[in-house]
PDB file of N, CA and C in Angstrom:
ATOM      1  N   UNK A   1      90.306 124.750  84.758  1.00  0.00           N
ATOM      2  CA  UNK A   1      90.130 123.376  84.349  1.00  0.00           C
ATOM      3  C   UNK A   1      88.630 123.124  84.178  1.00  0.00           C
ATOM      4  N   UNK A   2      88.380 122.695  82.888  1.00  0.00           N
ATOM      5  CA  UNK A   2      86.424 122.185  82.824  1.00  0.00           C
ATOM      6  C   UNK A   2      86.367 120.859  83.184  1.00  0.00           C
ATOM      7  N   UNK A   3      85.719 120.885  84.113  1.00  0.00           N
ATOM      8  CA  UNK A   3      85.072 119.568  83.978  1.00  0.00           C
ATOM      9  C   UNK A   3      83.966 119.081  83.760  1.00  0.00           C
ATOM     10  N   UNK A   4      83.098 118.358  83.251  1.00  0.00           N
ATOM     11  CA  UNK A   4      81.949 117.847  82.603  1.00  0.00           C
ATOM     12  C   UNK A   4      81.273 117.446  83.811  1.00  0.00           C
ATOM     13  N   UNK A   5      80.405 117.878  84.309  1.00  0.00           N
ATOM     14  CA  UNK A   5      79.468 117.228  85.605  1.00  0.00           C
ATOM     15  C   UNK A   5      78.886 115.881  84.939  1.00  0.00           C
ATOM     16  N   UNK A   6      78.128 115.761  83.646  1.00  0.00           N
ATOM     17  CA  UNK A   6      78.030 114.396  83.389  1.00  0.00           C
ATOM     18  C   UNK A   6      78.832 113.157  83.118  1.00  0.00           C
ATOM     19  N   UNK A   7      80.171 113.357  83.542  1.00  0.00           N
ATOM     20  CA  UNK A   7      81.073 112.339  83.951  1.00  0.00           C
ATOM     21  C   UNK A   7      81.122 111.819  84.867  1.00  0.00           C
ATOM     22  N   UNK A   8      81.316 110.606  85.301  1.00  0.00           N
ATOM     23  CA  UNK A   8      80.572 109.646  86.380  1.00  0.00           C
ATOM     24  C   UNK A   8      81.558 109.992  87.679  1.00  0.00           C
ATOM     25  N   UNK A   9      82.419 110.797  87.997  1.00  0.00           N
ATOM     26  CA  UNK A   9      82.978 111.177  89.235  1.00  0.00           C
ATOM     27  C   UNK A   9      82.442 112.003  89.888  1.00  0.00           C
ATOM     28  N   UNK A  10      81.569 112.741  89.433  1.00  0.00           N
ATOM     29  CA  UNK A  10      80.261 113.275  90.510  1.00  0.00           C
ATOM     30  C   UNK A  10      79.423 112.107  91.112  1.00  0.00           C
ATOM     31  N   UNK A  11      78.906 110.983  90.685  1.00  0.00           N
ATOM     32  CA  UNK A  11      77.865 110.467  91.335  1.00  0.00           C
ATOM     33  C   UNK A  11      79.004 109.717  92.283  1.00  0.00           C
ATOM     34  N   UNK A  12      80.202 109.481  92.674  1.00  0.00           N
ATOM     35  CA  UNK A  12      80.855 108.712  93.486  1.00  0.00           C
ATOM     36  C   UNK A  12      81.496 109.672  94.532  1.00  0.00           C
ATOM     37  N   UNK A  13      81.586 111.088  94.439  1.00  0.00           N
ATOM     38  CA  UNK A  13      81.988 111.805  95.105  1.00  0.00           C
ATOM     39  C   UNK A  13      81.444 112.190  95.825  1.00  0.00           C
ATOM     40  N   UNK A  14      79.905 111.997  96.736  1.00  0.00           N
ATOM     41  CA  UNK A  14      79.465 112.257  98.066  1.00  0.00           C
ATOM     42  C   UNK A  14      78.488 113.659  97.857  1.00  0.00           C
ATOM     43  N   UNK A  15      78.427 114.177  96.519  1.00  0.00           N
ATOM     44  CA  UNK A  15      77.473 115.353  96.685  1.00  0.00           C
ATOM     45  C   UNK A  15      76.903 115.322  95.367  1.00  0.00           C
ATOM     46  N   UNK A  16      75.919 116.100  95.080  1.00  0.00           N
ATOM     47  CA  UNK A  16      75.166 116.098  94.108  1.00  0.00           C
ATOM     48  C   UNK A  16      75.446 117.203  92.702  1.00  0.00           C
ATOM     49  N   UNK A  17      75.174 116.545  91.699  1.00  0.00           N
ATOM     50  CA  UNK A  17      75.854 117.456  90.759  1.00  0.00           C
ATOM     51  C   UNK A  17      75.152 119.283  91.145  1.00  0.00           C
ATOM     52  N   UNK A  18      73.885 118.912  91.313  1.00  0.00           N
ATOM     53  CA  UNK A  18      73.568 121.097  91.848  1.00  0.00           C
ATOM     54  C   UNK A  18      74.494 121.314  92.645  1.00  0.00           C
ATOM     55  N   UNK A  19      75.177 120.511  93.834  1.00  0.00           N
ATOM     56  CA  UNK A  19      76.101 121.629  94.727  1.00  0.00           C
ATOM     57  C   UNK A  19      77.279 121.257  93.921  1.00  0.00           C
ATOM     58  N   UNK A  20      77.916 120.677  92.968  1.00  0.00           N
ATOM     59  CA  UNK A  20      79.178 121.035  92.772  1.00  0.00           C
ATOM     60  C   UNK A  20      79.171 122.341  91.662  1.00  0.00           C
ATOM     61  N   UNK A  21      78.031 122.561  90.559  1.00  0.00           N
ATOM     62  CA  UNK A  21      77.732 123.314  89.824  1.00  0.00           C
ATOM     63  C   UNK A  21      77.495 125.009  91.155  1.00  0.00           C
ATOM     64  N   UNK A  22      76.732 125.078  92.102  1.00  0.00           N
ATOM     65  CA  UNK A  22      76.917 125.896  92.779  1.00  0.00           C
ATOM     66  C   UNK A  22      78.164 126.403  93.686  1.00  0.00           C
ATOM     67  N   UNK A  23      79.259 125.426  93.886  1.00  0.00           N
ATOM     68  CA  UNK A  23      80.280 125.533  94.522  1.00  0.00           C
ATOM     69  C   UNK A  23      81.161 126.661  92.912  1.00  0.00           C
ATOM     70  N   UNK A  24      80.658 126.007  91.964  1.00  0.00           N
ATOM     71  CA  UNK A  24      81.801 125.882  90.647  1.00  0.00           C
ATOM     72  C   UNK A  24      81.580 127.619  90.445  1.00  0.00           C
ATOM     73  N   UNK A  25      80.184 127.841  90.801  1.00  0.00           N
ATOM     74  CA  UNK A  25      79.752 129.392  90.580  1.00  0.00           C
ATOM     75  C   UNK A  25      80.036 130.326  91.469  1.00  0.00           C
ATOM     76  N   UNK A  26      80.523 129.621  92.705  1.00  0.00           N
ATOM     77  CA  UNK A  26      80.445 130.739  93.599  1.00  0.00           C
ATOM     78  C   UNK A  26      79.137 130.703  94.297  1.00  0.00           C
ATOM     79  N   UNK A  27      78.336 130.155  94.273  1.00  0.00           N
ATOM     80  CA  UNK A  27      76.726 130.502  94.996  1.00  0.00           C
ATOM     81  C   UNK A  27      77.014 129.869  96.430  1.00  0.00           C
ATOM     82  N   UNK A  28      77.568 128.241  96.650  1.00  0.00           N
ATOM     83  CA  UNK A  28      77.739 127.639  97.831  1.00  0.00           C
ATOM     84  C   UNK A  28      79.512 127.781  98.104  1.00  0.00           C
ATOM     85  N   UNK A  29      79.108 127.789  99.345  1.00  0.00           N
ATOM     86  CA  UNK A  29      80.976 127.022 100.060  1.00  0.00           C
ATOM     87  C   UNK A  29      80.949 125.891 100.496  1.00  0.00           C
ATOM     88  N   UNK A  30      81.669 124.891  99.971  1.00  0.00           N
ATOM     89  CA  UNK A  30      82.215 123.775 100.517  1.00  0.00           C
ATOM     90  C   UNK A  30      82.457 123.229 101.727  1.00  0.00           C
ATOM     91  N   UNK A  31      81.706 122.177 102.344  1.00  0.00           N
ATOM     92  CA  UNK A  31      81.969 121.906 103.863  1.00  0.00           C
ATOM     93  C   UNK A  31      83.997 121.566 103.424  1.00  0.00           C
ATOM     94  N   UNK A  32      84.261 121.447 104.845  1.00  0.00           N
ATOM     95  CA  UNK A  32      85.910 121.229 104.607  1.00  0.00           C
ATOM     96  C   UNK A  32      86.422 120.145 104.297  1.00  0.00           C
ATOM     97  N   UNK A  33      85.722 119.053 104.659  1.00  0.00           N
ATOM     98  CA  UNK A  33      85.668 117.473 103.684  1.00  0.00           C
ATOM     99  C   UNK A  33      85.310 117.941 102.117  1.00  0.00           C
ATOM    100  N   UNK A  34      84.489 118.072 101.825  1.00  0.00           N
ATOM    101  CA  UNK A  34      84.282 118.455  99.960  1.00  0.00           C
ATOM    102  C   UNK A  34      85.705 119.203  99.724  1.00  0.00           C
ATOM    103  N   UNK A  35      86.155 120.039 100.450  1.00  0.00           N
ATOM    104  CA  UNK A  35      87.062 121.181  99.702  1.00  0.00           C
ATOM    105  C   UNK A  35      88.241 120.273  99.788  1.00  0.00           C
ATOM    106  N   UNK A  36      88.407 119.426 100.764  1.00  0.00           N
ATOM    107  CA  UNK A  36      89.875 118.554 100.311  1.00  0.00           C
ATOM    108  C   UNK A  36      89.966 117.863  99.696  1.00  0.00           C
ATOM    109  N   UNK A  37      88.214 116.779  99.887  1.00  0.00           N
ATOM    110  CA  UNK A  37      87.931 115.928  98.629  1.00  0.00           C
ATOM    111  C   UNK A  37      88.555 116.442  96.800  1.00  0.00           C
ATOM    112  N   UNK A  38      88.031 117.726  96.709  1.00  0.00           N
ATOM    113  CA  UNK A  38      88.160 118.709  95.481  1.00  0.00           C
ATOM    114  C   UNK A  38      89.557 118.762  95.210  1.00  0.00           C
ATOM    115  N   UNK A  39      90.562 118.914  96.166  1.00  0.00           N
ATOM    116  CA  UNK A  39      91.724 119.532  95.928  1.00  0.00           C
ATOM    117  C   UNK A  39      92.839 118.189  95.972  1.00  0.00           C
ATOM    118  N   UNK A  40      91.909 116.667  96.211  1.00  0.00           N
ATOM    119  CA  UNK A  40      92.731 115.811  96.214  1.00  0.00           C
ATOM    120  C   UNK A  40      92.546 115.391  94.543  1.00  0.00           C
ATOM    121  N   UNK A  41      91.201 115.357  94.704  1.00  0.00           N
ATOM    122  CA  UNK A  41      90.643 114.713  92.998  1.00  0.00           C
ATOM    123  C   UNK A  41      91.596 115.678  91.737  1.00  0.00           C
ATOM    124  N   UNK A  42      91.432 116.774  91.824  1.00  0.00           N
ATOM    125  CA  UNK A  42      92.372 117.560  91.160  1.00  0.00           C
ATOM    126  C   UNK A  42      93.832 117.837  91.076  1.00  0.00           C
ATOM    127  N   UNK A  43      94.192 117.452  92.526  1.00  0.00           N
ATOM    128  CA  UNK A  43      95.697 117.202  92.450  1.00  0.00           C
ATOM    129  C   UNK A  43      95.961 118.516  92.503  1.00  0.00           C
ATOM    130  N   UNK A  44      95.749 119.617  92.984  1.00  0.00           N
ATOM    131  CA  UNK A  44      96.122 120.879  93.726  1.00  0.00           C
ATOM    132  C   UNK A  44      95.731 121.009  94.860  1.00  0.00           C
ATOM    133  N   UNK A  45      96.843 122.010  95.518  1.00  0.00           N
ATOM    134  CA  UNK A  45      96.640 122.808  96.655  1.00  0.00           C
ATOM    135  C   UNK A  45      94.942 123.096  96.961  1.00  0.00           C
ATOM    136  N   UNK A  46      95.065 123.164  98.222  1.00  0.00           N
ATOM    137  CA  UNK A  46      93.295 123.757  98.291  1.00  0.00           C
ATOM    138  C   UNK A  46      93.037 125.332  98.234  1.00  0.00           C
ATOM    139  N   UNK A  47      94.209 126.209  98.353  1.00  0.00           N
ATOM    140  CA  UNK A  47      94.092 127.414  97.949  1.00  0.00           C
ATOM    141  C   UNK A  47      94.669 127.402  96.866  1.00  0.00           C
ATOM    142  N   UNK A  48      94.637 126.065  95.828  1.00  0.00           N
ATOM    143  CA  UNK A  48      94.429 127.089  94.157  1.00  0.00           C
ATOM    144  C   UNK A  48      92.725 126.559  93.796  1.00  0.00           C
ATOM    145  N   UNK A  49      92.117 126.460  94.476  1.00  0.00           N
ATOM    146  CA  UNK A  49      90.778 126.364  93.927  1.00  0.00           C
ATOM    147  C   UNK A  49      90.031 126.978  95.082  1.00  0.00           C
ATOM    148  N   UNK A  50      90.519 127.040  96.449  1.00  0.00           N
ATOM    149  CA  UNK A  50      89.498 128.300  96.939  1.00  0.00           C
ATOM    150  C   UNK A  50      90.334 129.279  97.465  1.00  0.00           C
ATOM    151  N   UNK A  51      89.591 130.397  97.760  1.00  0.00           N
ATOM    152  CA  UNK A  51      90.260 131.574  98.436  1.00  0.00           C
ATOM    153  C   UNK A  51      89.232 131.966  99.539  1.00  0.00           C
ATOM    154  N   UNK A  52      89.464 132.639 100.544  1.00  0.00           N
ATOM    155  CA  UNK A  52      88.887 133.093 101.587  1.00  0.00           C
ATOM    156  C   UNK A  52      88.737 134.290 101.796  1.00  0.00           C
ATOM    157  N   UNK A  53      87.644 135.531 101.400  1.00  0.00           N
ATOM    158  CA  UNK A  53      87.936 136.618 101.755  1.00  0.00           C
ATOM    159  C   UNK A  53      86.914 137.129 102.933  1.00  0.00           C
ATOM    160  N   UNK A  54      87.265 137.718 104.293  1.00  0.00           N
ATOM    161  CA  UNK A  54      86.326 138.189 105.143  1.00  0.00           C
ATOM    162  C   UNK A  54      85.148 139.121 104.992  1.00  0.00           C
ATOM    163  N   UNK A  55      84.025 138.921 104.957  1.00  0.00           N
ATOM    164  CA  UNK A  55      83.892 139.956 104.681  1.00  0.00           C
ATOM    165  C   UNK A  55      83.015 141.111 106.088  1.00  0.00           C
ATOM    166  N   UNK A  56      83.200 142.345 105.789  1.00  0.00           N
ATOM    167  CA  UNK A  56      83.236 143.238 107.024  1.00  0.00           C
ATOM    168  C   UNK A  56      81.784 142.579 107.902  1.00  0.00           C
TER     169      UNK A  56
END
């Protein structure tokens, strides 16, 4: 799904358009408030937009 960071639901959503663009890349992880925030705004599960892998 694209979404346009210059659409006005970034500035009401509690973080700044660099960390959602870094979340979007993979560079940051999401505190666990943002990641439900994310998965409510979108209307999916929170494991269809993140996954968790351990690493060693």
């Amino acid at each position: 799904m694209a979404v346009t960071l210059g659409s006005g639901w970034v500035a009401g959503f509690g973080v700044s358009r660099q960390s959602v663009n870094a979340i979007g890349t993979g560079k940051f992880d999401p505190s666990l408030p943002v990641a439900f925030r994310l998965a409510l705004l979108f209307e999916l599960p929170i494991e269809d937009i993140f996954s968790f892998e351990p690493t060693p």
